[in-house]
C-alpha atoms as a PDB file:
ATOM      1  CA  UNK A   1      -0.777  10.130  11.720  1.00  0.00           C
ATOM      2  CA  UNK A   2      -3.598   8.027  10.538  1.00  0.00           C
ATOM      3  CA  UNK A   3      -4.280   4.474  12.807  1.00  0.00           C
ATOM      4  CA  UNK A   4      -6.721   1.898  11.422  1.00  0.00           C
ATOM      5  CA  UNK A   5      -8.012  -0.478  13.701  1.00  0.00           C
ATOM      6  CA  UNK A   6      -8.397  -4.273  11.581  1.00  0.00           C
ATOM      7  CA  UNK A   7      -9.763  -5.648  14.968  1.00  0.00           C
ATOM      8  CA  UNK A   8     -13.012  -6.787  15.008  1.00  0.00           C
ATOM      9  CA  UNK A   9     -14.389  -5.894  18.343  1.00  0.00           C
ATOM     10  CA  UNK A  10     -14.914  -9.451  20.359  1.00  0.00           C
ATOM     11  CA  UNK A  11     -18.441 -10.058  22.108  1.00  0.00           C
ATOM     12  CA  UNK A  12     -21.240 -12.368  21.941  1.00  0.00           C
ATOM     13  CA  UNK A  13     -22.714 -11.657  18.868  1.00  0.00           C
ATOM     14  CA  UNK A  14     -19.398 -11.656  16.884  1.00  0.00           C
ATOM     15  CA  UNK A  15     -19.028 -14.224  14.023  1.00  0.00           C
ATOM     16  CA  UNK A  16     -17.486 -17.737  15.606  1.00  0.00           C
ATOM     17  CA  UNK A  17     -15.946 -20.426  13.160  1.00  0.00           C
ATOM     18  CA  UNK A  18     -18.278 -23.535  12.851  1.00  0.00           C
ATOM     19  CA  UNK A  19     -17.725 -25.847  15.975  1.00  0.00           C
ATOM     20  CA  UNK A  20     -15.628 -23.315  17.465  1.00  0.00           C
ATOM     21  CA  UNK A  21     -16.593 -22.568  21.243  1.00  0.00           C
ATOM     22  CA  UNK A  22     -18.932 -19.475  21.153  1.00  0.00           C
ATOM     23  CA  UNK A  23     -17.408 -15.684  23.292  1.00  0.00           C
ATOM     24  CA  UNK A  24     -19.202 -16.380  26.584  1.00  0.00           C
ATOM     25  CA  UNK A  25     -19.650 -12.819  29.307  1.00  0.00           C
ATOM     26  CA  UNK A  26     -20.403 -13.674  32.800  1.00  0.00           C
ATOM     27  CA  UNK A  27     -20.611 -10.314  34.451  1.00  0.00           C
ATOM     28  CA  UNK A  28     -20.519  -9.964  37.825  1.00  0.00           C
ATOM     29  CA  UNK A  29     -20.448  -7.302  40.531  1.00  0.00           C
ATOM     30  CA  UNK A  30     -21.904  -6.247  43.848  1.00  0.00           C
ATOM     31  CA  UNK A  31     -23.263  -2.270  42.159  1.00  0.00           C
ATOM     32  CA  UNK A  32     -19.717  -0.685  43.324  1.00  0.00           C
ATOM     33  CA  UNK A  33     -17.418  -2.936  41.589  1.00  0.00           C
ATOM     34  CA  UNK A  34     -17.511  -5.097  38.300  1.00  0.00           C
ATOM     35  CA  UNK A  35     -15.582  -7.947  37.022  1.00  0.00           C
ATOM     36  CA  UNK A  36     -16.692  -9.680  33.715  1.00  0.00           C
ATOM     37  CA  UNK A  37     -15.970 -14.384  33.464  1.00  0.00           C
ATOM     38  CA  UNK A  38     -14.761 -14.070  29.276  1.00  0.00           C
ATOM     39  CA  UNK A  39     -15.240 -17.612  28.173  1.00  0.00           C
ATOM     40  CA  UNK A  40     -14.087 -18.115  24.106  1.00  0.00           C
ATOM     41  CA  UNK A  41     -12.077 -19.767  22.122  1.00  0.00           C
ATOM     42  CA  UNK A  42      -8.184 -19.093  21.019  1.00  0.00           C
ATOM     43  CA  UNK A  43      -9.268 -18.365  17.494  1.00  0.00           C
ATOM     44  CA  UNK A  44     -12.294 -16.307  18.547  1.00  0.00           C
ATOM     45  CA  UNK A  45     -12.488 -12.745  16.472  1.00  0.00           C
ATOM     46  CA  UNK A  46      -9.757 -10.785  14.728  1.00  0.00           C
ATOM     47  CA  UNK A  47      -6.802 -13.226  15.809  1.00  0.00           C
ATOM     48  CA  UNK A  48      -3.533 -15.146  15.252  1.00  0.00           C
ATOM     49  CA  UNK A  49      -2.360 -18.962  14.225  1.00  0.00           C
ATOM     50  CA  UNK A  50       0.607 -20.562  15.862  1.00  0.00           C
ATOM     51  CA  UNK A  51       2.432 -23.234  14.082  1.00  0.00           C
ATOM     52  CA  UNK A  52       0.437 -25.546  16.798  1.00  0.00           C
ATOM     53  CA  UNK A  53      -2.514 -24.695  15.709  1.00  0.00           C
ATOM     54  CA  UNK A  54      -2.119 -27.583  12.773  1.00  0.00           C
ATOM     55  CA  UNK A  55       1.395 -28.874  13.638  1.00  0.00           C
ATOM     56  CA  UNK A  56       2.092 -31.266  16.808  1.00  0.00           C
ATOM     57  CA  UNK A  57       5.365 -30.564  16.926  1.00  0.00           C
ATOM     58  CA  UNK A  58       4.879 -26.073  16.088  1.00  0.00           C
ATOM     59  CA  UNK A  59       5.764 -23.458  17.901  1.00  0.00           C
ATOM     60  CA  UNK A  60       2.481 -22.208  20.280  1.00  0.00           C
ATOM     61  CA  UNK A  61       1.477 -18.583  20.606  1.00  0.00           C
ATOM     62  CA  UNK A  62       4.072 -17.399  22.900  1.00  0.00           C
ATOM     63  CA  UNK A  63       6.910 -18.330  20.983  1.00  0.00           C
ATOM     64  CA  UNK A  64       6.454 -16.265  18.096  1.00  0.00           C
ATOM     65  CA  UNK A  65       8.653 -12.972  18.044  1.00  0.00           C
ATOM     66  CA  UNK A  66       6.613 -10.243  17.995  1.00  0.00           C
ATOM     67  CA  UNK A  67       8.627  -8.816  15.762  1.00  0.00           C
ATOM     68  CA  UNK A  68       7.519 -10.813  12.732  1.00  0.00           C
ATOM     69  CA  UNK A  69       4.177  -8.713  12.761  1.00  0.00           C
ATOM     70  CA  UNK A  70       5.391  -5.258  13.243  1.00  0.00           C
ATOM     71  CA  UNK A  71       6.506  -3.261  10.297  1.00  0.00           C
ATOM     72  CA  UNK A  72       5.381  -2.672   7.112  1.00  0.00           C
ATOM     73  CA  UNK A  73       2.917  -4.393   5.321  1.00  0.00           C
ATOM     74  CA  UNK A  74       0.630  -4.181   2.128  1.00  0.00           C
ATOM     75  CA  UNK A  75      -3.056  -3.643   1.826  1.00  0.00           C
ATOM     76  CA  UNK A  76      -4.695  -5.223  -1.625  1.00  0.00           C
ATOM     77  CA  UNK A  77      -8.144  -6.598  -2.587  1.00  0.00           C
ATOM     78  CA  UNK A  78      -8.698  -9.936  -4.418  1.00  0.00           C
ATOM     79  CA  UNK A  79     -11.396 -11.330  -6.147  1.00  0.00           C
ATOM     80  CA  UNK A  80     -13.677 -14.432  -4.461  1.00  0.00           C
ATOM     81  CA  UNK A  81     -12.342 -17.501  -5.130  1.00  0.00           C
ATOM     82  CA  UNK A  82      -8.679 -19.128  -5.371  1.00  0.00           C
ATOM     83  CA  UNK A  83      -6.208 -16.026  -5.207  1.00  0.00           C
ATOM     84  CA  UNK A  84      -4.547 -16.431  -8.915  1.00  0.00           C
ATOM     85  CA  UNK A  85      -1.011 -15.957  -7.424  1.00  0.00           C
ATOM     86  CA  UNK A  86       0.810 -15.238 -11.040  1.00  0.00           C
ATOM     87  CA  UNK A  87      -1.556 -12.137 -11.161  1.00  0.00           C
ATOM     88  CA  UNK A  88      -0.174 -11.040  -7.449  1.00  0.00           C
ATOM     89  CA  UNK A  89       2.758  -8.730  -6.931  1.00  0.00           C
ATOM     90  CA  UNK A  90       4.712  -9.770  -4.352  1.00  0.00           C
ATOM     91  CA  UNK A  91       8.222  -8.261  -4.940  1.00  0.00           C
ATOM     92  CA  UNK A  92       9.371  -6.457  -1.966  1.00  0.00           C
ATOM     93  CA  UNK A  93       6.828  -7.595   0.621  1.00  0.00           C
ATOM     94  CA  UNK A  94       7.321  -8.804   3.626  1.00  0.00           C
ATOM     95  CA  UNK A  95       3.764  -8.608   4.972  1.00  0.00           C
ATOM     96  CA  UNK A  96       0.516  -8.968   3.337  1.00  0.00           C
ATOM     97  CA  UNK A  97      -2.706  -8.396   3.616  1.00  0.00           C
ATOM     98  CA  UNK A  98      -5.762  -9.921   1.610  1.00  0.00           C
ATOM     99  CA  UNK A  99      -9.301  -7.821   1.689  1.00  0.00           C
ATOM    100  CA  UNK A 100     -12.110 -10.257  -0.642  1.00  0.00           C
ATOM    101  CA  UNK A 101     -15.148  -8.250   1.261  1.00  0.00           C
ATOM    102  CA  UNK A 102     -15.986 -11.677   3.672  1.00  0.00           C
ATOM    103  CA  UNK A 103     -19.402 -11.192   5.231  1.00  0.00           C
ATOM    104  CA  UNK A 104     -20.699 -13.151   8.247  1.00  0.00           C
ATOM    105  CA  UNK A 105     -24.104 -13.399   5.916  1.00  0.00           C
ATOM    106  CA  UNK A 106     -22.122 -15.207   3.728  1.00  0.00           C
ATOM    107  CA  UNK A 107     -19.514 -16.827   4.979  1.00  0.00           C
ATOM    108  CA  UNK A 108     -18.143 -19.270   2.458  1.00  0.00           C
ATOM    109  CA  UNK A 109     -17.854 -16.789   0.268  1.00  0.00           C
ATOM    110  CA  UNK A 110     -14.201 -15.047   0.002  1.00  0.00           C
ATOM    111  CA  UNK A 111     -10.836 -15.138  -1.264  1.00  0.00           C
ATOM    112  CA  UNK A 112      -8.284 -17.289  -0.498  1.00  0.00           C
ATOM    113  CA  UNK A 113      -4.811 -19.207  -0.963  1.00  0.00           C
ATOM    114  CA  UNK A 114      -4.562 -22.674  -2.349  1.00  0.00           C
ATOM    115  CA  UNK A 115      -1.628 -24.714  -1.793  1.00  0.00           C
ATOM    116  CA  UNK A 116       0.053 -23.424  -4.755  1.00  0.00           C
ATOM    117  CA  UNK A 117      -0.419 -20.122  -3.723  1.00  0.00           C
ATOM    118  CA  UNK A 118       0.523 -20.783  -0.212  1.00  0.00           C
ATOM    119  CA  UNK A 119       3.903 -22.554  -1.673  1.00  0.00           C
ATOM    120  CA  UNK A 120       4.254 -19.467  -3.687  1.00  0.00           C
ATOM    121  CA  UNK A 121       4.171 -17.010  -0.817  1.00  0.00           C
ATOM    122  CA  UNK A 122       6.938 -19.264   1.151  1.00  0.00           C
ATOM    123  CA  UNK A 123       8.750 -18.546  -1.952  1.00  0.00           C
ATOM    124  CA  UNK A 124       8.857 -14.937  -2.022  1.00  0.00           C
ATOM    125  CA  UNK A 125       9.712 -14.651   1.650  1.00  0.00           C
ATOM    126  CA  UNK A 126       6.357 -13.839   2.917  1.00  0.00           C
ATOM    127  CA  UNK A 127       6.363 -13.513   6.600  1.00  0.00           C
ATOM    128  CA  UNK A 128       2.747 -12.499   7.476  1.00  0.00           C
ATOM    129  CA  UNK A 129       0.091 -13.616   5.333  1.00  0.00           C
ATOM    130  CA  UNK A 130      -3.890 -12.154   6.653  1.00  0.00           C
ATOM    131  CA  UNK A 131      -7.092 -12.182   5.755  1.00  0.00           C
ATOM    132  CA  UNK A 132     -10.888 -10.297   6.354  1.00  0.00           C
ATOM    133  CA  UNK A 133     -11.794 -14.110   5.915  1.00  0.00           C
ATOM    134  CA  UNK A 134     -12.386 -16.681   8.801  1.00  0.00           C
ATOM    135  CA  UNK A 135      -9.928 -19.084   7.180  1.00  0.00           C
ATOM    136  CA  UNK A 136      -7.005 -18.565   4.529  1.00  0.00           C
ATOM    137  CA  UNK A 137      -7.617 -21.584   2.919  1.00  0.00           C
ATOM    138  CA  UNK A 138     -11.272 -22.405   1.549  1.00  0.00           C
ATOM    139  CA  UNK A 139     -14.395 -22.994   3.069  1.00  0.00           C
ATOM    140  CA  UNK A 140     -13.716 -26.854   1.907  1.00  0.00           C
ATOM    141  CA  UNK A 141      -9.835 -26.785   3.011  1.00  0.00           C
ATOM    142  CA  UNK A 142      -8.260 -29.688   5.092  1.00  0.00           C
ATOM    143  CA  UNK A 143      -5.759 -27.950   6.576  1.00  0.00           C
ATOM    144  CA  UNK A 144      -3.160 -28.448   3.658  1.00  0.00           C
ATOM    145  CA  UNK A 145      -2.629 -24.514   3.391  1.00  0.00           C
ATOM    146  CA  UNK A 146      -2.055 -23.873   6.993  1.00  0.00           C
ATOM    147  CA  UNK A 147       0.030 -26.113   6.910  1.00  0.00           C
ATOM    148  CA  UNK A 148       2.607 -25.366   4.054  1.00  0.00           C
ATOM    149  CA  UNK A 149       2.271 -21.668   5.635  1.00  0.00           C
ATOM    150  CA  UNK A 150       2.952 -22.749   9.236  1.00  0.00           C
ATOM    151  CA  UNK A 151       5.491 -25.002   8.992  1.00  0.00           C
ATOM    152  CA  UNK A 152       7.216 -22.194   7.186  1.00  0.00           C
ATOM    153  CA  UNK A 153       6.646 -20.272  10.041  1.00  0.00           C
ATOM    154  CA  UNK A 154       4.599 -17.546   8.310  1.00  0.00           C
ATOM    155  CA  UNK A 155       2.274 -15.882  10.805  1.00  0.00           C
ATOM    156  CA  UNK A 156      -1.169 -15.838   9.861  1.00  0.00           C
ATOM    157  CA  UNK A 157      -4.152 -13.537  11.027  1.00  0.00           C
ATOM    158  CA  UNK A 158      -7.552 -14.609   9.921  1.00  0.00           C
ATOM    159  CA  UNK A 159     -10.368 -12.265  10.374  1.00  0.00           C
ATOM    160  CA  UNK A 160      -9.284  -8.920   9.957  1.00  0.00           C
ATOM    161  CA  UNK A 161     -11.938  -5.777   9.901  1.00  0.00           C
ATOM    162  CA  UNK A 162     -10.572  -4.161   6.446  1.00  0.00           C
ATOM    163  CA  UNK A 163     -13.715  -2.788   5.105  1.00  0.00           C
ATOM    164  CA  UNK A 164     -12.975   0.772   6.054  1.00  0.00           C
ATOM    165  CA  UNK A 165      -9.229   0.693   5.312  1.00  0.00           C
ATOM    166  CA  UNK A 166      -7.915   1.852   1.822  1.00  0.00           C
ATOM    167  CA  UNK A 167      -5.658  -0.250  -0.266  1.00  0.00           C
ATOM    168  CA  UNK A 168      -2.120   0.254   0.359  1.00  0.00           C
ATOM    169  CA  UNK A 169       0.898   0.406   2.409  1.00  0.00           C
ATOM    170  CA  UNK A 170       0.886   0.822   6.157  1.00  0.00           C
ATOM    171  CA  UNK A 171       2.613   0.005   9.152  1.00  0.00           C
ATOM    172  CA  UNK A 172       1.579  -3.107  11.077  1.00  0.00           C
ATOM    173  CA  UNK A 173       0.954  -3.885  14.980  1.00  0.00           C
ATOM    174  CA  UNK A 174      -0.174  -7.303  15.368  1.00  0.00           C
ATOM    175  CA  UNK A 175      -0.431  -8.455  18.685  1.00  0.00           C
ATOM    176  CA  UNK A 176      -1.425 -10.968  20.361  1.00  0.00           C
ATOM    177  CA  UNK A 177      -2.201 -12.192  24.253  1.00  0.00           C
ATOM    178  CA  UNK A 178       0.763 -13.692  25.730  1.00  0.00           C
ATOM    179  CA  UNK A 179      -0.775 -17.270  25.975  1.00  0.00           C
ATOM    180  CA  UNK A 180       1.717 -20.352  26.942  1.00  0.00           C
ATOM    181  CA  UNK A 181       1.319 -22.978  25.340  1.00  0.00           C
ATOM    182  CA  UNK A 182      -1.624 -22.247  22.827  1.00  0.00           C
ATOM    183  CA  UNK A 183      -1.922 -22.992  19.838  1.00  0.00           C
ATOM    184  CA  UNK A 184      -3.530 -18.935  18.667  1.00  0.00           C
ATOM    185  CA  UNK A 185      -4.907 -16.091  20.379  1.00  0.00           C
ATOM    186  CA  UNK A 186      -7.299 -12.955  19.610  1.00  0.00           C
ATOM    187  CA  UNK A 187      -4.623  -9.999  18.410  1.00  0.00           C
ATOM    188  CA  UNK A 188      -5.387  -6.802  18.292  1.00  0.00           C
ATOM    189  CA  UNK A 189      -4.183  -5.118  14.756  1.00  0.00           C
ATOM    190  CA  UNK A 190      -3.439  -1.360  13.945  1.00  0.00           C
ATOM    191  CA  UNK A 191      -2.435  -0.153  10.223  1.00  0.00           C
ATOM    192  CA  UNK A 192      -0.800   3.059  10.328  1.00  0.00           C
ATOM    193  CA  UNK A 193      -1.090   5.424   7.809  1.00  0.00           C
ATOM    194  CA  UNK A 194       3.211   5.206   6.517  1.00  0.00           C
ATOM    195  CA  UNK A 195       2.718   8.615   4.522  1.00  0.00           C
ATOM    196  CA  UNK A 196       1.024  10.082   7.401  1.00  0.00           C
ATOM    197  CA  UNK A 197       3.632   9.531   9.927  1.00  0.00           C
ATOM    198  CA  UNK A 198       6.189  11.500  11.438  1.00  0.00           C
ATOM    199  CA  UNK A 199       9.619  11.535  10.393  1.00  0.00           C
END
């Protein structure tokens, strides 16, 4: 079978959201054995949202069944700009994915829910909701869109690595670190090819 990786890999030099804290490495070691001091933030690379993350009273990172992000999903491309959700078809899915080719040399420039949209995906019993982006909501959002999606308790992963992935259906593994009490965490992501895989 065919396994994507949508994880961007995490170091120093990876994009970090503005006034999040930057992906520190302390390495350390005596030349026989080596341990590394990770310093970043809970939303740092490829990762996930808890309901917390906007909502006082939400569910943090370890309370989310892991369930909800394991299974099959869809792949699809959208334009820059405001996703227009009457163009979108969402029959059937559970779990979706939004590709709008995000950039770190130009990032305010991608696609991306608005509240209608968001209320519109609550709707049609949209569970996971991600994005190559560093935000589903716009570069000038105020939270309004995480927050119709989280208090819904749709799961959202922001910064997915979907260049190199087709469009299409796949299976999902969305993980991410068991954290208590957080309000997100990095995830690591796999899309498996569905056609590809065993019976």
């Amino acid at each position: 079978m065919k396994i994507y990786d949508a994880t961007h890999p995490l170091s120093e030099e990876v994009y970090t959201y503005p006034g999040d804290p930057k992906i520190i490495f302390e390495r350390k070691g005596d030349g026989e054995i080596r341990i590394t001091g990770i310093s970043m933030g809970s939303h740092s690379g490829t990762h996930i949202d808890a309901p917390l993350h906007y909502l006082p009273d939400g569910r943090s990172i370890d309370q989310i069944p892991p369930d909800i992000s394991l299974g099959s999903c869809i792949l699809m491309d959208i334009p820059q700009g405001p996703l227009d959700v009457t163009a979108t078809p969402l029959a059937g899915t559970r779990r979706l994915l939004l590709r709008s080719g995000w950039t770190p040399g130009d990032p305010d420039d991608y696609g991306y829910l608005t509240e209608e949209g968001a209320r519109r995906m609550v709707e049609q019993g949209i569970s996971v909701i991600g994005t190559d982006a560093p935000s589903i909501e716009s570069p000038e959002g105020d939270g309004s869109v995480h927050r119709i999606l989280l208090r819904a308790k749709v799961v959202i992963i922001e910064l997915l690595r979907l260049d190199a992935i087709p469009e299409g259906v796949y299976t999902m593994v969305a993980l991410p670190l068991l954290l208590k009490g957080i309000d997100g965490s990095p995830a690591r992501v796999l899309l498996i090819d569905s056609e590809e895989m065993m019976p």
